[in-house]
C-alpha atoms as a PDB file:
ATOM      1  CA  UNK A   1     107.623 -37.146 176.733  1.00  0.00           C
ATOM      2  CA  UNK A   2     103.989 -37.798 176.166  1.00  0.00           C
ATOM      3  CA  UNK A   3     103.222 -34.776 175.447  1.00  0.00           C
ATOM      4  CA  UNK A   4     104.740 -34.451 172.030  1.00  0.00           C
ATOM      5  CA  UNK A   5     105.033 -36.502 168.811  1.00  0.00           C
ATOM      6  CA  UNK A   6     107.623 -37.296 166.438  1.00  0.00           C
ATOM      7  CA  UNK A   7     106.558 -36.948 162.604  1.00  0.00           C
ATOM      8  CA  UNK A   8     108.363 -36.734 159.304  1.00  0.00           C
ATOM      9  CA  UNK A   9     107.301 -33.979 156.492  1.00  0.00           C
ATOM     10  CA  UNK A  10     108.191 -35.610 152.786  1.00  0.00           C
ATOM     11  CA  UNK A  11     108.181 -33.919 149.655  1.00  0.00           C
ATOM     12  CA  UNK A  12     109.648 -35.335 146.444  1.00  0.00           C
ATOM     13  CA  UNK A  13     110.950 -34.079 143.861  1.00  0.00           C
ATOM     14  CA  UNK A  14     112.116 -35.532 140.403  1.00  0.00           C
ATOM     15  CA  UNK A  15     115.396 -36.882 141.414  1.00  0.00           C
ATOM     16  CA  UNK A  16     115.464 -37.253 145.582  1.00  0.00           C
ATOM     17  CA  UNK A  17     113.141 -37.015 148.482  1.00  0.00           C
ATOM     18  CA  UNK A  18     113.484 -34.484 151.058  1.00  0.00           C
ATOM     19  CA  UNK A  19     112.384 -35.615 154.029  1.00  0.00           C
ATOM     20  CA  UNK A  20     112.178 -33.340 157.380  1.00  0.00           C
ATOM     21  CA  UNK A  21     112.185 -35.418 161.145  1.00  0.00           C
ATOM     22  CA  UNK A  22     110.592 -32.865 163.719  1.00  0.00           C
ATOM     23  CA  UNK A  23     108.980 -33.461 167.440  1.00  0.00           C
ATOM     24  CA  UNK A  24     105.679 -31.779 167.643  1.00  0.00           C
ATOM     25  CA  UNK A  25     103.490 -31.278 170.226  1.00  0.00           C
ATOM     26  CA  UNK A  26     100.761 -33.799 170.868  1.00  0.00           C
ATOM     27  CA  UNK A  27      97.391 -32.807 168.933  1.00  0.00           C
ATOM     28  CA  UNK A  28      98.990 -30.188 166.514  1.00  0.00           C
ATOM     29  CA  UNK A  29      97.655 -30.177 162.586  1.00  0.00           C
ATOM     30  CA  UNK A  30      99.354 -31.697 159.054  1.00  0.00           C
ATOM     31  CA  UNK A  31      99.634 -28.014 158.243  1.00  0.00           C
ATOM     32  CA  UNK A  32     101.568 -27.134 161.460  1.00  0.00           C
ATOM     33  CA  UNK A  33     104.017 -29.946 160.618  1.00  0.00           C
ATOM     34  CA  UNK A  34     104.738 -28.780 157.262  1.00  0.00           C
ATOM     35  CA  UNK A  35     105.250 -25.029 158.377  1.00  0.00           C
ATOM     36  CA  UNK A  36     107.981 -26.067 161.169  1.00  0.00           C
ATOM     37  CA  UNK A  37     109.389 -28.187 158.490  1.00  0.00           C
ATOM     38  CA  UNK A  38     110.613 -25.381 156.838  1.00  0.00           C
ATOM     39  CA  UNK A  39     109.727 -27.105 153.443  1.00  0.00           C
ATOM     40  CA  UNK A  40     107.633 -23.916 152.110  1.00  0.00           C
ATOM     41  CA  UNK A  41     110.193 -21.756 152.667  1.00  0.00           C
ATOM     42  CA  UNK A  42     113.137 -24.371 150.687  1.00  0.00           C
ATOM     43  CA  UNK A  43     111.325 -25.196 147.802  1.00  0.00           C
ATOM     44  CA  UNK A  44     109.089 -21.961 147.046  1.00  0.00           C
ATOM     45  CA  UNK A  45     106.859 -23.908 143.830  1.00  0.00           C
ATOM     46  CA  UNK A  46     104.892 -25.976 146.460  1.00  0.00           C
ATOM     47  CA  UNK A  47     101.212 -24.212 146.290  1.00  0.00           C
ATOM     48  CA  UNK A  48      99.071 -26.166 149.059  1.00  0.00           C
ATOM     49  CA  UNK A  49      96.172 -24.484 148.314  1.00  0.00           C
ATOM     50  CA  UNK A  50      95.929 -25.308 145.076  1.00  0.00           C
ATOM     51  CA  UNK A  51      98.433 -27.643 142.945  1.00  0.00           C
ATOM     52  CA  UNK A  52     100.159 -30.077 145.870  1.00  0.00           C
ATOM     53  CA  UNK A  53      97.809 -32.214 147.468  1.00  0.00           C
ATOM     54  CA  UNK A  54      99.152 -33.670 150.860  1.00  0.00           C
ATOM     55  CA  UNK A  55      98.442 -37.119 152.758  1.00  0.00           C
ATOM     56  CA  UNK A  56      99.331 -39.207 155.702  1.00  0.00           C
ATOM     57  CA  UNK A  57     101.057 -42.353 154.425  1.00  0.00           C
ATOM     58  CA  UNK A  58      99.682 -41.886 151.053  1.00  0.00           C
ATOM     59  CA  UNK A  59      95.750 -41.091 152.293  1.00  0.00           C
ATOM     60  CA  UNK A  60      94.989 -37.694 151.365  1.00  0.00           C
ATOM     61  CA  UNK A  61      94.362 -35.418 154.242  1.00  0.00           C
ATOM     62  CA  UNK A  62      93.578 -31.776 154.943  1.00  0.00           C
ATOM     63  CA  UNK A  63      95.958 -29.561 156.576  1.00  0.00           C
ATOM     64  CA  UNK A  64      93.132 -29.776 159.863  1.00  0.00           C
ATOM     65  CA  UNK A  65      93.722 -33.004 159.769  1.00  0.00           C
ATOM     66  CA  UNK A  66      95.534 -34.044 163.351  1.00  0.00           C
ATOM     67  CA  UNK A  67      98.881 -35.979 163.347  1.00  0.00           C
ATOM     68  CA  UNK A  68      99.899 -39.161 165.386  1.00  0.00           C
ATOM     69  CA  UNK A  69     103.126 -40.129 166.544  1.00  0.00           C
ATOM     70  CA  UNK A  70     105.383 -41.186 164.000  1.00  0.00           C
ATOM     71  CA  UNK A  71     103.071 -40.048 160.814  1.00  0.00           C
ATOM     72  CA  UNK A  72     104.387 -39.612 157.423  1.00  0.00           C
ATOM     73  CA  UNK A  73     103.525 -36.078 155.997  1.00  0.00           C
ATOM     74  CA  UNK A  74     103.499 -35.939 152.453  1.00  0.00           C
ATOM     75  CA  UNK A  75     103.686 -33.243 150.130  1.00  0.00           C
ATOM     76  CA  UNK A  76     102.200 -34.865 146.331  1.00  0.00           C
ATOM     77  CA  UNK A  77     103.668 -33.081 143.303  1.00  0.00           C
ATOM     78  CA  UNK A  78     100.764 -31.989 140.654  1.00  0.00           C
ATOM     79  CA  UNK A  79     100.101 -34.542 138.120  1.00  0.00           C
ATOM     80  CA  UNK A  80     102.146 -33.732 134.898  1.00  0.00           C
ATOM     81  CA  UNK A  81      98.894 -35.261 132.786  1.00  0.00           C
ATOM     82  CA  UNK A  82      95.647 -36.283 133.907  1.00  0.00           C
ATOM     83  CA  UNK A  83      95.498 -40.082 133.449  1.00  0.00           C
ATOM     84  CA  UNK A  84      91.566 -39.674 132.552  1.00  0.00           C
ATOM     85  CA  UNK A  85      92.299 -37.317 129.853  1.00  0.00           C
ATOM     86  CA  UNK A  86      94.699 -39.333 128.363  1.00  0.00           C
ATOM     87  CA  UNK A  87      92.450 -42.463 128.156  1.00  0.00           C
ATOM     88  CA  UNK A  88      89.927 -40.192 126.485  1.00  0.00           C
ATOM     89  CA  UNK A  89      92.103 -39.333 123.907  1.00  0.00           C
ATOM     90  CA  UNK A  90      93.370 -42.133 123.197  1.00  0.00           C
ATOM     91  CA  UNK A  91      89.679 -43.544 122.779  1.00  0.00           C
ATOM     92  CA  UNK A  92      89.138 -40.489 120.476  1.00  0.00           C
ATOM     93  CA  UNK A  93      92.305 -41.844 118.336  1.00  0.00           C
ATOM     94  CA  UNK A  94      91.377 -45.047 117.693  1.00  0.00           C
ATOM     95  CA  UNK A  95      94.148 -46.650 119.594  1.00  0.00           C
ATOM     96  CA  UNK A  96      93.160 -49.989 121.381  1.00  0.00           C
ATOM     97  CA  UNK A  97      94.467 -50.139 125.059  1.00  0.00           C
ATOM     98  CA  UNK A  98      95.200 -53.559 126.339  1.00  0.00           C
ATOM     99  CA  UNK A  99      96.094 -55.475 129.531  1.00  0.00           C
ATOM    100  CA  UNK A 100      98.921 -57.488 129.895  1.00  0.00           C
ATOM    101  CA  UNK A 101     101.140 -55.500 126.735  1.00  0.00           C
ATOM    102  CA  UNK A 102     101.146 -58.732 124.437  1.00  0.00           C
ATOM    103  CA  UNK A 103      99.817 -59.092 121.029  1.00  0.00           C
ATOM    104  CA  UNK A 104      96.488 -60.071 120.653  1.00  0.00           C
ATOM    105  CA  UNK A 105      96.271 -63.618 119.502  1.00  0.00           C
ATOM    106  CA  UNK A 106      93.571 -64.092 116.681  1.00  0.00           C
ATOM    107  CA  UNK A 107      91.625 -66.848 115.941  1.00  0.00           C
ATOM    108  CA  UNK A 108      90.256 -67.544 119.736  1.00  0.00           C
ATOM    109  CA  UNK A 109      86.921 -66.884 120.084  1.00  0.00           C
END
């Protein structure tokens, strides 16, 4: 069967993963994937065009974006916090960030 593809549509959620096994045809689209998943239709709150980002083993991709045989789909959940903002404001606070989560040791120079 050369002329199809077998792919897997992920999405996860707080507590599990769902993840969807299909056979598509050869040459079809991330976005085709996802719709024969039936993924939109389960879980309703996924927005692709504007809060869930989706990739292909963790490289984001657009939904034109043609599939391979045996590609990972994946549907990203939208950032509860932006990790930029966060680091701004804790700049703005005062707090010192550090590496490595251990106490400063004074007197080196």
């Amino acid at each position: 069967m050369s002329d199809s593809i077998r792919v897997e549509v992920c999405y996860a959620l707080r507590d599990r993963q769902e993840v969807v096994r299909l056979r598509m045809p050869a040459g079809c689209t991330v976005q085709q994937a996802i719709e024969a998943s039936g993924i939109l239709q389960k879980h309703p709150e996924i927005d692709l065009g504007k809060a869930n980002k989706i990739g292909v083993f963790a490289k984001l991709v657009k939904g034109e974006a043609t599939l391979r045989d045996q590609d990972r789909v994946e549907i990203y959940r939208p950032l509860i916090a932006d990790p930029k903002e966060v680091r701004r404001k804790r700049a703005e606070e005062g707090k010192v960030m550090k590496k490595g989560g251990g106490p400063a040791e004074e007197g080196l120079a």
